[in-house]
N, C-alpha and C. Protein backbone atom coordinates (compact mmCIF):
# COMPACT_ATOMS: atom_id res chain seq x y z
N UNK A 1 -43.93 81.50 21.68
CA UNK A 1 -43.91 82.57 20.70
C UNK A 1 -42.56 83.29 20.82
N UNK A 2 -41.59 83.57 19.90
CA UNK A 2 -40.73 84.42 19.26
C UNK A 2 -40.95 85.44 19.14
N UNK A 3 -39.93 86.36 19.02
CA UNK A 3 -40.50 87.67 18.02
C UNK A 3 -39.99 87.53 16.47
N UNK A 4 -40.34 88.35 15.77
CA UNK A 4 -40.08 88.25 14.38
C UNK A 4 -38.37 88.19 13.93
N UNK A 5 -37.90 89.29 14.85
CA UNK A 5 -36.79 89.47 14.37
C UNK A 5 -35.80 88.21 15.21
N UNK A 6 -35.76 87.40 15.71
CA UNK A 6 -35.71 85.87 16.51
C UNK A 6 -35.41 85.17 15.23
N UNK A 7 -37.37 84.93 14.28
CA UNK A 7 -37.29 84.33 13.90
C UNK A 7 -36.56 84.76 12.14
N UNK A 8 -36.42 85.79 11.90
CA UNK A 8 -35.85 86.53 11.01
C UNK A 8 -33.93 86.05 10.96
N UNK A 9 -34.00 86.29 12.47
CA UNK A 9 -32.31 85.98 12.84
C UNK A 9 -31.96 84.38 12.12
N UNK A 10 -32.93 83.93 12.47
CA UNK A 10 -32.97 81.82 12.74
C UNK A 10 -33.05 81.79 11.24
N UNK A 11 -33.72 82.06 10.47
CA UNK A 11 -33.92 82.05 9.20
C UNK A 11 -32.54 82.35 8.06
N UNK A 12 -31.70 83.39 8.40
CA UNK A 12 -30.54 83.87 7.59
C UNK A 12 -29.85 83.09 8.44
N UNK A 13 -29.74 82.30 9.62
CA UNK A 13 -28.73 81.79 9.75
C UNK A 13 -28.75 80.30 8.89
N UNK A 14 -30.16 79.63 8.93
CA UNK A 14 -30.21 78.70 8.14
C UNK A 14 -29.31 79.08 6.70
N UNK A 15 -29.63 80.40 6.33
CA UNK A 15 -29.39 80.87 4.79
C UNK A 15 -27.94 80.27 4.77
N UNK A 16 -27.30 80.92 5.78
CA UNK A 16 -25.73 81.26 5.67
C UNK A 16 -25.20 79.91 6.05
N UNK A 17 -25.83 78.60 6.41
CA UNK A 17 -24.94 77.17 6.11
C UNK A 17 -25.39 76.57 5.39
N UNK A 18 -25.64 76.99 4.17
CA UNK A 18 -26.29 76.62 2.74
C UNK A 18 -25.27 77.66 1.97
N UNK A 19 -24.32 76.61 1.52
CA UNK A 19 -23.39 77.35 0.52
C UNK A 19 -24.22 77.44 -1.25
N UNK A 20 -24.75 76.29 -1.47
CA UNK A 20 -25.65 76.41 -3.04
C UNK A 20 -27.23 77.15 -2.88
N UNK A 21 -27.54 77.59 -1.97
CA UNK A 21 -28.64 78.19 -1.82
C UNK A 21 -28.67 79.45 -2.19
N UNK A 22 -29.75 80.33 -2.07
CA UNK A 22 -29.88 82.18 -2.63
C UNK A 22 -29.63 82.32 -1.12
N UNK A 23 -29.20 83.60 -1.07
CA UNK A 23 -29.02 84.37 -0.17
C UNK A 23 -29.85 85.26 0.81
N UNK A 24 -30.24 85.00 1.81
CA UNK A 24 -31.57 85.51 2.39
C UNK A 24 -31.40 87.02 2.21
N UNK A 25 -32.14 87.66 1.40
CA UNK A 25 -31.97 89.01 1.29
C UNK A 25 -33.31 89.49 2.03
N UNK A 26 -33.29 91.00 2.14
CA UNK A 26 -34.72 90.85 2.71
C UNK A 26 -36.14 90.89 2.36
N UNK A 27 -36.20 90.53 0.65
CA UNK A 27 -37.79 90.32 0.50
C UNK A 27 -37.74 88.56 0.60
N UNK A 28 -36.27 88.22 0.40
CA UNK A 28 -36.74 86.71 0.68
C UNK A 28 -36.89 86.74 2.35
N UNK A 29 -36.57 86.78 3.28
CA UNK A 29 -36.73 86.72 4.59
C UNK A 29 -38.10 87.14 4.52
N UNK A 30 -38.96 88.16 4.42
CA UNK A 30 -40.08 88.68 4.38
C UNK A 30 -41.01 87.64 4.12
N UNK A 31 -40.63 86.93 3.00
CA UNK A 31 -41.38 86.17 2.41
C UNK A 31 -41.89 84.65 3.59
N UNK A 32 -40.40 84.30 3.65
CA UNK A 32 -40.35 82.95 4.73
C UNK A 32 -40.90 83.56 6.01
N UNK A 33 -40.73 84.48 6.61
CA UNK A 33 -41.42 85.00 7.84
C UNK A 33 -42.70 85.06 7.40
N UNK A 34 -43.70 85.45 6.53
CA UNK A 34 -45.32 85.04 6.50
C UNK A 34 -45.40 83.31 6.09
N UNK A 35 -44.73 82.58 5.30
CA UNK A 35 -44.99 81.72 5.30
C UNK A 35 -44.93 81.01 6.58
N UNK A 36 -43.67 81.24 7.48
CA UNK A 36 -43.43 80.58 9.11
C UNK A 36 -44.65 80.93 10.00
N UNK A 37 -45.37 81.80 9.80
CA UNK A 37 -46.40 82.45 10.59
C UNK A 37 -47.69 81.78 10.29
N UNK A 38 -47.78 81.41 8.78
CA UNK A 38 -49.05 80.49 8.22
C UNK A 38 -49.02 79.15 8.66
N UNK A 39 -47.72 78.83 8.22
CA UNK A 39 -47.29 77.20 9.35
C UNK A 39 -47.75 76.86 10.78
N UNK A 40 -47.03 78.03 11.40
CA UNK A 40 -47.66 77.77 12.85
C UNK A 40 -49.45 78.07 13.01
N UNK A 41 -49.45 79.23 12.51
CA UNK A 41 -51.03 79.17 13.22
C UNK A 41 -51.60 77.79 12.33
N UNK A 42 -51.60 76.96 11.24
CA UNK A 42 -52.39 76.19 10.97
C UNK A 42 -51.86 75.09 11.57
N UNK A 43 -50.40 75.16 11.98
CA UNK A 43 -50.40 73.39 12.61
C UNK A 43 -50.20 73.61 14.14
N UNK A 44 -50.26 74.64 14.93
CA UNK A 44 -50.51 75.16 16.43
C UNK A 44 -51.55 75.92 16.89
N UNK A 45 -52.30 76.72 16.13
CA UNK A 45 -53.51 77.67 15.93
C UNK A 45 -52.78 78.73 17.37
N UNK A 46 -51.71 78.93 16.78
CA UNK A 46 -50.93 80.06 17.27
C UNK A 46 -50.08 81.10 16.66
N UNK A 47 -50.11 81.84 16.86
CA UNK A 47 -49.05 82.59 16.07
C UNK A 47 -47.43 82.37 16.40
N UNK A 48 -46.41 82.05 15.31
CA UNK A 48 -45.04 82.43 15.55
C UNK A 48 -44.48 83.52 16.54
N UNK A 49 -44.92 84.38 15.74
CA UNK A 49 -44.24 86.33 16.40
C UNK A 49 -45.49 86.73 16.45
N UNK A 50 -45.29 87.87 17.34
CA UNK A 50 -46.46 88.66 17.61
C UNK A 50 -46.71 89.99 16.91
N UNK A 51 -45.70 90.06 16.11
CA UNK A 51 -45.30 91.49 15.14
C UNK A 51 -46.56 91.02 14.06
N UNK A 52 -47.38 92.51 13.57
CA UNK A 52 -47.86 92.69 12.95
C UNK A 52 -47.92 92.53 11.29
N UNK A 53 -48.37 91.81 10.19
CA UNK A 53 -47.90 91.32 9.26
C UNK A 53 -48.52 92.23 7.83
N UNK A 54 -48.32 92.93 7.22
CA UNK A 54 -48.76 93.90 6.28
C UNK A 54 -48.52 93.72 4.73
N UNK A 55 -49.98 94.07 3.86
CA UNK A 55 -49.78 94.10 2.64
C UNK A 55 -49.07 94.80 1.94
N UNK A 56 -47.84 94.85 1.27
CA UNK A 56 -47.10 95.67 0.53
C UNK A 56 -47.18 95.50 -0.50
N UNK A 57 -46.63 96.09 -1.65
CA UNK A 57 -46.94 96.19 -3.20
C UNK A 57 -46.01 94.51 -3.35
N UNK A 58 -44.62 94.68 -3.04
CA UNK A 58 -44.09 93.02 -3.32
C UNK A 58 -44.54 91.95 -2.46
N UNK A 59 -45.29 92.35 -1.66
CA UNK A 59 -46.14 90.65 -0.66
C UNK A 59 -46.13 91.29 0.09
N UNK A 60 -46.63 90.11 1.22
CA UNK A 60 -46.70 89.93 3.03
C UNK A 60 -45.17 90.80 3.15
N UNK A 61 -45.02 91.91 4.38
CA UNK A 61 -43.89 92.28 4.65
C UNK A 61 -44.52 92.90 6.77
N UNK A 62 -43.20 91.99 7.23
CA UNK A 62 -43.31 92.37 8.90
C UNK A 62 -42.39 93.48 8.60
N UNK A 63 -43.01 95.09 8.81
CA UNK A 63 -42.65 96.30 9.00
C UNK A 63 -41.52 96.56 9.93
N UNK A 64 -41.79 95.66 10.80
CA UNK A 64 -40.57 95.86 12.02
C UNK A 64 -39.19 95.44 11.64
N UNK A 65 -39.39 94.19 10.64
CA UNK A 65 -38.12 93.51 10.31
C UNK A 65 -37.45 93.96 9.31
N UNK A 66 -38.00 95.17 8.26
CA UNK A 66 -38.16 95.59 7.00
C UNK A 66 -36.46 96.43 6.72
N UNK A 67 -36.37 97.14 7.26
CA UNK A 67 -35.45 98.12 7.34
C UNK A 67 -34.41 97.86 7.77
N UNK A 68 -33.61 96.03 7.54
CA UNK A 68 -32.79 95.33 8.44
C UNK A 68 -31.34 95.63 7.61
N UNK A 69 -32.11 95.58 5.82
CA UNK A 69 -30.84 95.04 5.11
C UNK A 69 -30.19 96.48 4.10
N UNK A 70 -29.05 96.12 3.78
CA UNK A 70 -28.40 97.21 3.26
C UNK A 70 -28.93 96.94 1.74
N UNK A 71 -28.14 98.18 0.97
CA UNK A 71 -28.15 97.76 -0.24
C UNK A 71 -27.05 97.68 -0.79
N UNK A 72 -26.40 96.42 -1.61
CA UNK A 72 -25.48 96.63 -2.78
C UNK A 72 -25.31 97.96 -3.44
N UNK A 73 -23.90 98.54 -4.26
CA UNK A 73 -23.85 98.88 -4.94
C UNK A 73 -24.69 99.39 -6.36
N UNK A 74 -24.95 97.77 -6.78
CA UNK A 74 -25.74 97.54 -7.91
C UNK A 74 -27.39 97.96 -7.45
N UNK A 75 -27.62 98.24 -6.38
CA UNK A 75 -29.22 98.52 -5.78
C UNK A 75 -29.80 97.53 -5.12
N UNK A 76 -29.30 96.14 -5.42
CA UNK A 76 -29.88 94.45 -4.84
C UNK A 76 -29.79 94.72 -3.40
N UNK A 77 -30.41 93.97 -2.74
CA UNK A 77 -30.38 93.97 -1.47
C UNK A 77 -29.10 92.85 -1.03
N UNK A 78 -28.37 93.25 0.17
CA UNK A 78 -27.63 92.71 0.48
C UNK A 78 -28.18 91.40 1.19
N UNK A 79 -27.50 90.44 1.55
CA UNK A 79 -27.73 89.48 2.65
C UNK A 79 -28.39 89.96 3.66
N UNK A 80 -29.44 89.50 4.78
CA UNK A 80 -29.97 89.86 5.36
C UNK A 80 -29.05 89.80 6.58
N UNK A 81 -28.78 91.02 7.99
CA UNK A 81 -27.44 90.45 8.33
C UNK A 81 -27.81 89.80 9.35
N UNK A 82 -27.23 88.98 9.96
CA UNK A 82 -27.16 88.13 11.31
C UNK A 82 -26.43 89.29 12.48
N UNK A 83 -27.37 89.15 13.34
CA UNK A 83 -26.46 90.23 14.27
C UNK A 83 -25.34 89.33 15.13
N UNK A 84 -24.15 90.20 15.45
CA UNK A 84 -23.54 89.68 16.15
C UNK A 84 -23.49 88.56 17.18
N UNK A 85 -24.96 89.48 17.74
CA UNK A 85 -24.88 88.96 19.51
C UNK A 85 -26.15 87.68 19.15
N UNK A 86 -26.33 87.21 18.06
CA UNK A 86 -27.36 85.94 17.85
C UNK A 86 -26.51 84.81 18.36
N UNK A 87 -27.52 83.78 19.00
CA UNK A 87 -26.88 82.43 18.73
C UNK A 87 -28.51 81.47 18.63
N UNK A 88 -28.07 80.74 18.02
CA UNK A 88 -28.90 79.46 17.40
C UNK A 88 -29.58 78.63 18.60
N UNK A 89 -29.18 78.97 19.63
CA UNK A 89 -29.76 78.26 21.08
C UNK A 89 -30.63 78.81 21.22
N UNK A 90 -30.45 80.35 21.17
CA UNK A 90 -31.78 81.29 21.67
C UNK A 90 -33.04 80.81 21.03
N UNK A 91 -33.39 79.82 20.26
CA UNK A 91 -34.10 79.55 19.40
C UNK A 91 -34.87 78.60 20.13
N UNK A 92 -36.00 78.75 20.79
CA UNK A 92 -36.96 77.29 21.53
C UNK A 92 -36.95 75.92 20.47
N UNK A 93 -37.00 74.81 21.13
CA UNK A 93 -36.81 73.69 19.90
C UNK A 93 -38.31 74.10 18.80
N UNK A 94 -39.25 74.05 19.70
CA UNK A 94 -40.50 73.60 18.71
C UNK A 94 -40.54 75.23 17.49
N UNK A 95 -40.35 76.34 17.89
CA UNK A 95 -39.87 77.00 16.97
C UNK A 95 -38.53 76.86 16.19
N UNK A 96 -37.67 76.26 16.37
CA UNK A 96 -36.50 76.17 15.48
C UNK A 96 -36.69 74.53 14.80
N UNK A 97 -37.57 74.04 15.00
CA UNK A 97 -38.27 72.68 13.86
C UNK A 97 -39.02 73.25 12.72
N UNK A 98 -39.70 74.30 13.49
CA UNK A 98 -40.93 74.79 12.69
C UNK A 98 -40.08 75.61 11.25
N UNK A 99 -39.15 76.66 12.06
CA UNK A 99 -38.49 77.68 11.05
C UNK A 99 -37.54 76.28 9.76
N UNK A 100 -36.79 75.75 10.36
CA UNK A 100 -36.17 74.59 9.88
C UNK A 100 -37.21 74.14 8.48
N UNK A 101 -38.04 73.42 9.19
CA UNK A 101 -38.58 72.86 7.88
C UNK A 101 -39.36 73.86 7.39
N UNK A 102 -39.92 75.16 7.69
CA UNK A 102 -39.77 76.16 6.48
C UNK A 102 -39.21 76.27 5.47
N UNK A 103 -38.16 76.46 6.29
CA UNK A 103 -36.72 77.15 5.48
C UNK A 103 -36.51 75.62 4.35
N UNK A 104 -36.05 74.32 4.80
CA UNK A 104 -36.15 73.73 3.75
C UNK A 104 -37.31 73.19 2.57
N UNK A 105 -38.65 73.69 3.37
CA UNK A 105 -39.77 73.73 1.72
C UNK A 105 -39.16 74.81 0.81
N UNK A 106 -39.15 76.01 1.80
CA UNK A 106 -39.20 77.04 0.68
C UNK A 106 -38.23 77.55 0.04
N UNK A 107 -37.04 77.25 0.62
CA UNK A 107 -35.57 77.62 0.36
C UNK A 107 -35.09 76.81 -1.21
N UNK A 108 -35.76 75.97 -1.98
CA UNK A 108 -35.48 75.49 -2.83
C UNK A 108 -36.48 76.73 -4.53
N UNK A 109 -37.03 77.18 -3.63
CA UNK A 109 -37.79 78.26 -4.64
C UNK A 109 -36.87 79.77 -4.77
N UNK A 110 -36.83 80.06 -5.91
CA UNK A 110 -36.49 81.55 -5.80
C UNK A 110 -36.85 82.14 -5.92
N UNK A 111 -36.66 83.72 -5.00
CA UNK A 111 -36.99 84.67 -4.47
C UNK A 111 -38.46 84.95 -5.39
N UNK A 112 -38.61 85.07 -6.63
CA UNK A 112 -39.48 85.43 -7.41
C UNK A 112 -40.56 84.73 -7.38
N UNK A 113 -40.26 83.03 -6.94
CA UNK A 113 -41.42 82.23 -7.22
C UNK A 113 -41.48 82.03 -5.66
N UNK A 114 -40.89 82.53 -4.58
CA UNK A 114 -41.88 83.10 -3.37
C UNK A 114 -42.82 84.16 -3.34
N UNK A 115 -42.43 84.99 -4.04
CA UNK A 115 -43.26 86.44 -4.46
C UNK A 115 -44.98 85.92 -4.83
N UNK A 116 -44.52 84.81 -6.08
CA UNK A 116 -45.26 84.09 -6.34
C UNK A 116 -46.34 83.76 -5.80
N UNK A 117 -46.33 82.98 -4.76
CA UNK A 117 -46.63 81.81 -3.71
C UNK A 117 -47.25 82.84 -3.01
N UNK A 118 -46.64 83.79 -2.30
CA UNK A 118 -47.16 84.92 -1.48
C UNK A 118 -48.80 85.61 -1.79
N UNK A 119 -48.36 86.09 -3.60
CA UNK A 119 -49.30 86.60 -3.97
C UNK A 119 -50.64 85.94 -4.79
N UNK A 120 -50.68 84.98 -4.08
CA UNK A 120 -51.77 84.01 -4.55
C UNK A 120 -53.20 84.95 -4.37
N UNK A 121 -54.19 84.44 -5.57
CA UNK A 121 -55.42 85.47 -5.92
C UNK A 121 -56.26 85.22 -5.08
N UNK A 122 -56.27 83.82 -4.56
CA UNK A 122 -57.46 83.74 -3.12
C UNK A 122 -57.11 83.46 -1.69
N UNK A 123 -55.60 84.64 -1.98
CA UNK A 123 -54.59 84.51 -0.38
C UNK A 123 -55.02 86.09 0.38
N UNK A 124 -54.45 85.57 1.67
CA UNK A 124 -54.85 86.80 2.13
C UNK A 124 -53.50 88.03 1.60
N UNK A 125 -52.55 87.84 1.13
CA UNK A 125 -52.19 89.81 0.75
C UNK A 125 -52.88 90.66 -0.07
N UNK A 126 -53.44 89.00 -1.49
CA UNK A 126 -54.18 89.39 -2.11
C UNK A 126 -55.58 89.97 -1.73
N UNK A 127 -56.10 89.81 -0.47
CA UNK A 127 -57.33 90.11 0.08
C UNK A 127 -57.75 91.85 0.79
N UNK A 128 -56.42 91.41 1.02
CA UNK A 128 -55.76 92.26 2.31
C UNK A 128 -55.16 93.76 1.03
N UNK A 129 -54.39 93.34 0.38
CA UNK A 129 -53.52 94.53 -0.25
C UNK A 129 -54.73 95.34 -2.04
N UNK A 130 -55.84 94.25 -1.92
CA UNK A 130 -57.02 95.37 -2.63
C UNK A 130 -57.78 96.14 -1.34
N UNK A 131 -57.32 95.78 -0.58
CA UNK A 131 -58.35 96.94 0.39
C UNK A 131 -57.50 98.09 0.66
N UNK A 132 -56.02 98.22 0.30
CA UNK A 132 -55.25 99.62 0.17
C UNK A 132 -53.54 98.93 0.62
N UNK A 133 -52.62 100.04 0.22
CA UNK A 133 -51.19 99.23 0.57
C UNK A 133 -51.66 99.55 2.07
N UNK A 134 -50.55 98.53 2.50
CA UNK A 134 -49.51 98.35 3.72
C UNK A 134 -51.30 98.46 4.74
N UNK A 135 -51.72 97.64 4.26
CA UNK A 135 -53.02 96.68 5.11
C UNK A 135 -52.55 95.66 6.08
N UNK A 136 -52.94 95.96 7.23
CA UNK A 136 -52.55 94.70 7.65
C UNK A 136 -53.49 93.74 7.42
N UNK A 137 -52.40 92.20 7.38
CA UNK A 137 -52.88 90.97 7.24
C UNK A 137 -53.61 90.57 8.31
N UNK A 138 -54.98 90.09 8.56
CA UNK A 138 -55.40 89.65 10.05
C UNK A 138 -54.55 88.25 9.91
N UNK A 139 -54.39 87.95 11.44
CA UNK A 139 -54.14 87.00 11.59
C UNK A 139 -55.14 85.42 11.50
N UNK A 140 -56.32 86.08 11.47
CA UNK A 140 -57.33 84.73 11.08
C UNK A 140 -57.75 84.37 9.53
N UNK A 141 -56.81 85.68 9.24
CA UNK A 141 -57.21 85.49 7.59
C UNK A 141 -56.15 84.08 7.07
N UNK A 142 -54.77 84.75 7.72
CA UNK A 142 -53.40 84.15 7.51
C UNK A 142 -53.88 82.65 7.73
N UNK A 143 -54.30 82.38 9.43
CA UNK A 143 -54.81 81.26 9.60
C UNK A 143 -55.06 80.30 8.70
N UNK A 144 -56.52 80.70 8.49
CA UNK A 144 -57.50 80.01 7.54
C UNK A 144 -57.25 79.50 6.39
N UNK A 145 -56.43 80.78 5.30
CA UNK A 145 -55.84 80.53 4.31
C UNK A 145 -54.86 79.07 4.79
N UNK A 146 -54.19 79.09 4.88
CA UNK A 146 -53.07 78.19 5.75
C UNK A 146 -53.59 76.76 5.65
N UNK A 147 -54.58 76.85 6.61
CA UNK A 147 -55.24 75.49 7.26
C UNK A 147 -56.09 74.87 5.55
N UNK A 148 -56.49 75.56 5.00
CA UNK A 148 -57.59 75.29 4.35
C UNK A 148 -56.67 74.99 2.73
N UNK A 149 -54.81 75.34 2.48
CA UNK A 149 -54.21 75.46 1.81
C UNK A 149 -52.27 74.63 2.39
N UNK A 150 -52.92 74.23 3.48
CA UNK A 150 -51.70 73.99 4.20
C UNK A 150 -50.85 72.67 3.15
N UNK A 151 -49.76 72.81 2.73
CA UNK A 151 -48.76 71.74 2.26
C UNK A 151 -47.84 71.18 3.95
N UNK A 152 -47.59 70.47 3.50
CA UNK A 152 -46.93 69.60 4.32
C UNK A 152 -45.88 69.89 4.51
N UNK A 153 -45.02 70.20 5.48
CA UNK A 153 -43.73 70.42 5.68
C UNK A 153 -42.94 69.64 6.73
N UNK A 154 -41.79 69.44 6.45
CA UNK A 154 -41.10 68.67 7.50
C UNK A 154 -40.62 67.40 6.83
N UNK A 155 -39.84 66.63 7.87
CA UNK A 155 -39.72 65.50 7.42
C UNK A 155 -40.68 64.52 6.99
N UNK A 156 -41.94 64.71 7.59
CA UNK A 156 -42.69 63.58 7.03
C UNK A 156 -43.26 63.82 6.17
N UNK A 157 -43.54 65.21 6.05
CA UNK A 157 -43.71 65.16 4.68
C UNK A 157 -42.92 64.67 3.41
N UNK A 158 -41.69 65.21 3.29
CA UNK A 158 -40.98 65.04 2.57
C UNK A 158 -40.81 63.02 2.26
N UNK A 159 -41.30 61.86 3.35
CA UNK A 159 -41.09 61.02 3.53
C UNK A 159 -42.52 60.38 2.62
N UNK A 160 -43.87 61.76 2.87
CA UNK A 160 -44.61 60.73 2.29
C UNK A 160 -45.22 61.51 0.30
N UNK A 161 -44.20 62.19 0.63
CA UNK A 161 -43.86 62.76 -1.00
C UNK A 161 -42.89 61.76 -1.85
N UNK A 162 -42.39 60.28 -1.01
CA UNK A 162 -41.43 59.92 -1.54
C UNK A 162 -42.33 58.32 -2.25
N UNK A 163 -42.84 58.39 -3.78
CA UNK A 163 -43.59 57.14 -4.21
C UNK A 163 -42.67 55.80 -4.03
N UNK A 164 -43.78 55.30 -3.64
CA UNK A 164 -43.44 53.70 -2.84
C UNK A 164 -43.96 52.59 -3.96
N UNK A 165 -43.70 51.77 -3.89
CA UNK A 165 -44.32 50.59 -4.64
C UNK A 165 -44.34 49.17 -3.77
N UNK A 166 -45.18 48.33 -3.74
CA UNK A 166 -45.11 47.20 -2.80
C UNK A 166 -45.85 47.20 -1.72
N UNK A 167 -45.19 46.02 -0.69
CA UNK A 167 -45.95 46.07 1.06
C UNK A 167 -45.31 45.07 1.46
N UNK A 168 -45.27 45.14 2.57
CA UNK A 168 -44.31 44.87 3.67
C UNK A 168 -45.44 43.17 4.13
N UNK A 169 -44.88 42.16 4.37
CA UNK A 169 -45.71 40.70 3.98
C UNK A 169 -44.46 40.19 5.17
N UNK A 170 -44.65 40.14 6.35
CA UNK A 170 -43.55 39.12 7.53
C UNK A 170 -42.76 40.20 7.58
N UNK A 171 -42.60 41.22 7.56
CA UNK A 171 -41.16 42.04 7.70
C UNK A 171 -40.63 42.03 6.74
N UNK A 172 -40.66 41.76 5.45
CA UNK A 172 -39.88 41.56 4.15
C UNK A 172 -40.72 42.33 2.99
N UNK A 173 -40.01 42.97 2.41
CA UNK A 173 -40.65 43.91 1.32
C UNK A 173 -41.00 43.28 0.38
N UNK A 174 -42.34 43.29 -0.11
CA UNK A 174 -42.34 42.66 -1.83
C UNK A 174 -42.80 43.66 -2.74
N UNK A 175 -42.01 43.88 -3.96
CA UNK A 175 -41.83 44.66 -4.90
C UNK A 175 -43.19 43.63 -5.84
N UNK A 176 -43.26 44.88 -6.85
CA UNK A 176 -43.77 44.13 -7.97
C UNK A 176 -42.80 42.96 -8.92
N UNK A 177 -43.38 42.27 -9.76
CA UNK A 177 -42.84 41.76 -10.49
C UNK A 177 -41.57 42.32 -11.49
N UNK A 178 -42.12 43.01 -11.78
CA UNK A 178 -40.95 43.86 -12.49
C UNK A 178 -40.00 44.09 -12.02
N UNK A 179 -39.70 44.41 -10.82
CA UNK A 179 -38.13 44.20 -10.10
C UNK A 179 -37.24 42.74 -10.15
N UNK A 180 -38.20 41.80 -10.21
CA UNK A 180 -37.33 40.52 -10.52
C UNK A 180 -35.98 40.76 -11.62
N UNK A 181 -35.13 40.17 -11.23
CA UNK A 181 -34.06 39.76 -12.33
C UNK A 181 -34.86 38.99 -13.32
């Protein structure tokens, strides 16, 4: 187990070697930190961080990590910042796989259609944030939801999202007919 702001750190650093990607601001960080937390407890039946996870009017938000980022000019939230004294080692492997292939499911969605995803009608913020704001999320709610809603992440997933055609006959692939010349 991590703490939030660990895995908060690990997360914007992913952001920041992704030049075509959005910018981890902090309702997107917010966002990937409950999703990283749903990941683990359904594929470890553990929690990520031990920080407390709460219903807010825009989603799931860890209170502790909340108050990280500045604001633009324009009012936007800035980049979420990387502190100085971080480094990418501090990161245990099996948590920096986990945050990793987070970060690449969800990092292809924007910020809005995490909001999205977050505020699903038979999820827990949604469960959690009609019983009053800034509810906390139980963690067996998070769980459950998770396990019972879990997508696949990681490489193998991504490997068995990839449609195949054929089968493998001596070590040699056979395609359908239609591939013939």
């Amino acid at each position: 187990m991590i703490s939030a702001k660990l895995a908060a750190q690990c997360l914007a650093y992913f952001a920041a070697q992704d030049p075509d990607g959005e910018r981890m601001t902090m309702m997107r960080v917010q966002k990937m930190l409950y999703f990283a937390q749903g990941h683990c407890l359904a594929e470890y039946n553990t929690p990520l961080f031990p920080d407390e996870i709460q219903a807010w009017k825009h989603g799931p938000v860890v209170p502790n990590e909340y108050n990280k980022a500045e604001r633009e000019e324009d009012g936007s939230y800035a980049a979420y910042p990387i502190d100085d004294n971080f480094s990418i080692d501090e990161v245990p492997m099996k948590e920096f796989d986990l945050l990793l292939n987070v970060f690449v499911e969800y990092n292809k969605y924007t910020t809005s259609a995490l909001v999205g995803l977050s505020h699903a009608a038979d999820g827990p913020w949604f469960r959690s944030y009609s019983k009053g704001k800034n509810t906390t999320i139980s963690v067996n709610d998070i769980a459950d939801y998770f396990r019972k809603n879990n997508r696949e992440i990681g490489i193998d997933a991504i490997m068995n999202r990839i449609p195949t055609e054929g089968y493998i006959e001596n070590d040699v692939l056979v395609l359908p007919g239609r591939y013939e010349d």
